[in-house]
N, C-alpha and C. Protein backbone atom coordinates (compact mmCIF):
# COMPACT_ATOMS: atom_id res chain seq x y z
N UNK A 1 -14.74 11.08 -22.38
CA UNK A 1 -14.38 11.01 -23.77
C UNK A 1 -14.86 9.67 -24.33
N UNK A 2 -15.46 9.80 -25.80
CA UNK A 2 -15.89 8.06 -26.19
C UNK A 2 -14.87 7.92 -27.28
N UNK A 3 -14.74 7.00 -27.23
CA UNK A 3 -13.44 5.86 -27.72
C UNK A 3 -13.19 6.23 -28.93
N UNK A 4 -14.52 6.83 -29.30
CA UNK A 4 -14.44 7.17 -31.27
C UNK A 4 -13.77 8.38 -31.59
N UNK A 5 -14.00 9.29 -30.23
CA UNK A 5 -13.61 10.38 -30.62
C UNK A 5 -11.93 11.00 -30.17
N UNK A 6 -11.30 9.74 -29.84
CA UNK A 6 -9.42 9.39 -29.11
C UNK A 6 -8.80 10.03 -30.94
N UNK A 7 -7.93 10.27 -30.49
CA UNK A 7 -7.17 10.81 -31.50
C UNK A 7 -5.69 9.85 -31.60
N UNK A 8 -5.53 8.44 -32.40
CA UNK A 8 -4.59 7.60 -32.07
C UNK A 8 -3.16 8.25 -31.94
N UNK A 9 -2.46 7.84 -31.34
CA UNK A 9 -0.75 8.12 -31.00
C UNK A 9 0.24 7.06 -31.02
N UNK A 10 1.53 7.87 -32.07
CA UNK A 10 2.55 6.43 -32.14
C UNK A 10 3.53 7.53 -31.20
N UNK A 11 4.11 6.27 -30.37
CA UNK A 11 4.98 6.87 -29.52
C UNK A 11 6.44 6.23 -29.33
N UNK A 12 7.38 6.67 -29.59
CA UNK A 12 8.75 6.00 -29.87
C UNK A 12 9.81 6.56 -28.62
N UNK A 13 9.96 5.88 -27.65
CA UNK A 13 11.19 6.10 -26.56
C UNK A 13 12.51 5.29 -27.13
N UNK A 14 13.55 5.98 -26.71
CA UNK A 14 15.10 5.40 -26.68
C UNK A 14 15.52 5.79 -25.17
N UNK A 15 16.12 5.08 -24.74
CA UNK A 15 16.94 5.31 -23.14
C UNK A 15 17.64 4.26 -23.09
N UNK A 16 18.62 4.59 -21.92
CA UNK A 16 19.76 4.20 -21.58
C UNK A 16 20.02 3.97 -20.01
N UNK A 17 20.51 3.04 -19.06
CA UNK A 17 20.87 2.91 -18.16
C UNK A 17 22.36 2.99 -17.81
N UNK A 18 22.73 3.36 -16.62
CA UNK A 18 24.19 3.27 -16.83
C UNK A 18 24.35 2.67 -15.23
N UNK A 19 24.86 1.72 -15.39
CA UNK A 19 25.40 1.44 -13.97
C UNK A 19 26.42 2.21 -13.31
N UNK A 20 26.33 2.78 -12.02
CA UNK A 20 27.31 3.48 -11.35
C UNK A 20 27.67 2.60 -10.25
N UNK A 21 27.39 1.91 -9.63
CA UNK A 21 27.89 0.61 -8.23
C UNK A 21 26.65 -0.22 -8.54
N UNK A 22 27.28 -1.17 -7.19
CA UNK A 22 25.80 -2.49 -6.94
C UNK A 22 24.66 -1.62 -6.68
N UNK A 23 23.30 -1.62 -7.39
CA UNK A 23 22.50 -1.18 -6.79
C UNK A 23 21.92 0.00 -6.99
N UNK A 24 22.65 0.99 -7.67
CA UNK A 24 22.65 2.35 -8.09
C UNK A 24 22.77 2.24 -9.60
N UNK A 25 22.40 3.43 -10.39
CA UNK A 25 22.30 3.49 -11.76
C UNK A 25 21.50 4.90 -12.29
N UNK A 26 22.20 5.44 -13.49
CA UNK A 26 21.97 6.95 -13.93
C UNK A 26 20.61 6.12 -15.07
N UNK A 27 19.79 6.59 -15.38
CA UNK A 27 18.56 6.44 -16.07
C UNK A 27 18.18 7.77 -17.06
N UNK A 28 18.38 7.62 -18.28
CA UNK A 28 17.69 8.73 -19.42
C UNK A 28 17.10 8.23 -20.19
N UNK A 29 15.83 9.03 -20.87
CA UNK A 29 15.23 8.48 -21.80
C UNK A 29 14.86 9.84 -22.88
N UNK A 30 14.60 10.12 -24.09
CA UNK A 30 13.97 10.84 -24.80
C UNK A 30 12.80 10.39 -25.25
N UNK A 31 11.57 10.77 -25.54
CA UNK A 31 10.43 10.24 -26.12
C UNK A 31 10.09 11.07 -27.10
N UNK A 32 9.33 10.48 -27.96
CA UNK A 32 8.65 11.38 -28.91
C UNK A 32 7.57 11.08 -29.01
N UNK A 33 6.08 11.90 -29.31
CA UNK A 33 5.12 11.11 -29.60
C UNK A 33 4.30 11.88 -30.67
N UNK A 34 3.58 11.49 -31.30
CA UNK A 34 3.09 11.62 -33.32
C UNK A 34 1.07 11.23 -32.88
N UNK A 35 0.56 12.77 -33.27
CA UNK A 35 -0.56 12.19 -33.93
C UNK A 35 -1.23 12.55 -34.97
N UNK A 36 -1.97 11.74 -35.49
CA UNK A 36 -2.68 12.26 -36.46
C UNK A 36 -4.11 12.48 -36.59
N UNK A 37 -3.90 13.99 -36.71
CA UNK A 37 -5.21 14.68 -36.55
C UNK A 37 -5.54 15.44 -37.11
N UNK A 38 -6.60 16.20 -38.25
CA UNK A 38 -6.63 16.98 -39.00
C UNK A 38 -6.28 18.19 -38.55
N UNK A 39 -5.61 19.63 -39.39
CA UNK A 39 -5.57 20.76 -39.20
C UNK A 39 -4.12 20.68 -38.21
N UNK A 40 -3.27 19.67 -38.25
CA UNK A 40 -2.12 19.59 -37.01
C UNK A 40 -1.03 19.31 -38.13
N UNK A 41 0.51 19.30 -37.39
CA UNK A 41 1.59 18.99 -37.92
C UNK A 41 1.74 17.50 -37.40
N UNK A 42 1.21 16.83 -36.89
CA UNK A 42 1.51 15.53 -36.53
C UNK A 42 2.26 14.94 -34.67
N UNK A 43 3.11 16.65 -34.93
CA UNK A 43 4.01 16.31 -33.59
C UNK A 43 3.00 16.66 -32.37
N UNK A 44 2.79 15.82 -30.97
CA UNK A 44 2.20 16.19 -29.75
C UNK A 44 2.97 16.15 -28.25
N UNK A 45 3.69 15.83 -28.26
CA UNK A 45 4.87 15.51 -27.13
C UNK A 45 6.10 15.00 -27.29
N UNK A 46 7.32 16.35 -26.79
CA UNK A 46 8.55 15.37 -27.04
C UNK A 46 8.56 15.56 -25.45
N UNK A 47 9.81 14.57 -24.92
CA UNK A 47 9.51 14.24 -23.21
C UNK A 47 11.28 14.18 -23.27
N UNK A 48 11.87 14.37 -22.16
CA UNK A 48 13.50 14.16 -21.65
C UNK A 48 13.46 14.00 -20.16
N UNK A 49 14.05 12.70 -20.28
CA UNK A 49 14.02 12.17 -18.32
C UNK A 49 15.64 11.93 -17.89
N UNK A 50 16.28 12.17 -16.83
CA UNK A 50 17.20 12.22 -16.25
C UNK A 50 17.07 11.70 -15.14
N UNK A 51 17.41 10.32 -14.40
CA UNK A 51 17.76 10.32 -12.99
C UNK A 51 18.05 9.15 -12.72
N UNK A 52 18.24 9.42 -11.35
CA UNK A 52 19.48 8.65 -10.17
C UNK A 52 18.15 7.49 -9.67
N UNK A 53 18.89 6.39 -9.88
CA UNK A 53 17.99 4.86 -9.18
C UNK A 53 18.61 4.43 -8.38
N UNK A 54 18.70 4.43 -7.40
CA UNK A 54 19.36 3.22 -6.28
C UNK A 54 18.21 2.09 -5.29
N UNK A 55 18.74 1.56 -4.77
CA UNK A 55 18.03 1.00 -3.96
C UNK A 55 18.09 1.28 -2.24
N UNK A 56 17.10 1.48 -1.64
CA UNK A 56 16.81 1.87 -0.28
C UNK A 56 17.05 1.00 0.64
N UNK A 57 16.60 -0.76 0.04
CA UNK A 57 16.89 -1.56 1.24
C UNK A 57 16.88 -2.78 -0.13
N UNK A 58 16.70 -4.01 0.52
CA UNK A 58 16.53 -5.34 -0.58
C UNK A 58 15.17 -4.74 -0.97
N UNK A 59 14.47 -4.41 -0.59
CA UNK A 59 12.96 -4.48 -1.27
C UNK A 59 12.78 -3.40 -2.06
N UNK A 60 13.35 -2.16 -1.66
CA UNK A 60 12.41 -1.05 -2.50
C UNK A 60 13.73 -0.52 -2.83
N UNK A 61 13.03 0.22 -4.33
CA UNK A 61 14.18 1.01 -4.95
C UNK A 61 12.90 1.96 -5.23
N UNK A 62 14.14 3.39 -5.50
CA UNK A 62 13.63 4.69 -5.65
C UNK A 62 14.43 5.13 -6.65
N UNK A 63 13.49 6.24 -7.39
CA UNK A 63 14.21 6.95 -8.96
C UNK A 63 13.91 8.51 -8.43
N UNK A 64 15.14 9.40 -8.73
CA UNK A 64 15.08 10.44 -8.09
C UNK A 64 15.54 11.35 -9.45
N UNK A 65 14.31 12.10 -10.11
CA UNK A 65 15.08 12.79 -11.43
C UNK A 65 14.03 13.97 -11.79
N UNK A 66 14.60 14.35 -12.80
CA UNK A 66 14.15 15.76 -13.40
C UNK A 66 13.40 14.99 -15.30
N UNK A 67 12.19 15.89 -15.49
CA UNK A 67 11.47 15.51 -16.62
C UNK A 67 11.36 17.40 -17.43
N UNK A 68 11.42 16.93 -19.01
CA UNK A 68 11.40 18.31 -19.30
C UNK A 68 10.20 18.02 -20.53
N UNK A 69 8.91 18.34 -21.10
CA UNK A 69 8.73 18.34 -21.88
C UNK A 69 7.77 19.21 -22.41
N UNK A 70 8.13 19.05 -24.03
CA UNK A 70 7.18 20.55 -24.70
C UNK A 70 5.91 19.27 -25.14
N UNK A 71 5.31 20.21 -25.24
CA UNK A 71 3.14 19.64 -25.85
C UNK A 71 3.01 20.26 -26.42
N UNK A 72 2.00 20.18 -27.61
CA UNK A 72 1.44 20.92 -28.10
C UNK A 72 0.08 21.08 -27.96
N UNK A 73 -0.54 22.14 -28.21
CA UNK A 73 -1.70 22.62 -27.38
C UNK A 73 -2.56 22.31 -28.42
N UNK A 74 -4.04 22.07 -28.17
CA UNK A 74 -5.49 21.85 -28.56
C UNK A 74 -5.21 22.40 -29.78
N UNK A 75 -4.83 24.21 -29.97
CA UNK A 75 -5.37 24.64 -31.12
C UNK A 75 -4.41 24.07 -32.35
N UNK A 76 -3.35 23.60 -32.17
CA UNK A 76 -2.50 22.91 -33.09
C UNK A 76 -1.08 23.71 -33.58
N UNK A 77 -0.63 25.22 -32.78
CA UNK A 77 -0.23 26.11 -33.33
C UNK A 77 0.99 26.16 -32.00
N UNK A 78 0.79 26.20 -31.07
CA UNK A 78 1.36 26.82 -29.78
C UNK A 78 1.82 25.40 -28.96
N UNK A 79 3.15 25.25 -28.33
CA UNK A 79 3.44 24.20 -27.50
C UNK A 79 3.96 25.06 -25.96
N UNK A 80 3.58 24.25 -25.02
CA UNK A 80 3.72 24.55 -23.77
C UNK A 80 4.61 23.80 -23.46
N UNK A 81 5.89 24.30 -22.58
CA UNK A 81 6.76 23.47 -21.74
C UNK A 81 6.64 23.19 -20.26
N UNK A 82 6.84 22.20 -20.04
CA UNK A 82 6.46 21.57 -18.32
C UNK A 82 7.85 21.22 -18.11
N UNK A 83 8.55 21.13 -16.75
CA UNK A 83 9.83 20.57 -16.32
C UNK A 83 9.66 20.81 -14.76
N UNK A 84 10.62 19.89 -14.64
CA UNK A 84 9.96 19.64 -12.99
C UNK A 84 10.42 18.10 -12.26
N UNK A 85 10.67 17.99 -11.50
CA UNK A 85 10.83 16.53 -10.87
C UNK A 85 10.41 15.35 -11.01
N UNK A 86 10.41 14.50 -10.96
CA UNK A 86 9.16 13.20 -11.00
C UNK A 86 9.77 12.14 -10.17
């Protein structure tokens, strides 16, 4: 793809952490993301994340959650939903 032909995107997240003990913590976020492109409504991805963070040892921590989000497709008319783990 060349650079001229990117279609720019404003993208706005809100989330929240919640502490549950030392070390552990619930993690959500909603996203939205906006472009503008002729022949479109503007909207291209809303996104919803859910999950569990703790830590494994002092060094590494792991995020264990579920992602749900709709897209909208090329022709500008039809959105596809994905959900699934991450």
């Amino acid at each position: 793809m060349v650079w001229s032909e990117a279609t720019p995107r404003l993208r706005v997240r809100l989330g929240q952490n919640f502490n549950v003990r030392e070390g552990q913590k619930i993690t959500t976020y909603a996203e939205i993301m906006v472009k503008h492109k002729p022949h479109t409504n503007g909207f291209d991805i809303f996104r919803v994340f859910g999950g569990y963070n703790f830590n494994v040892n002092p060094r590494i921590t792991m995020t264990v959650g579920m992602i749900c989000q709709w897209q909208l497709r090329p022709n500008g008319v039809d959105v596809d939903v994905y959900f699934g783990h991450r």
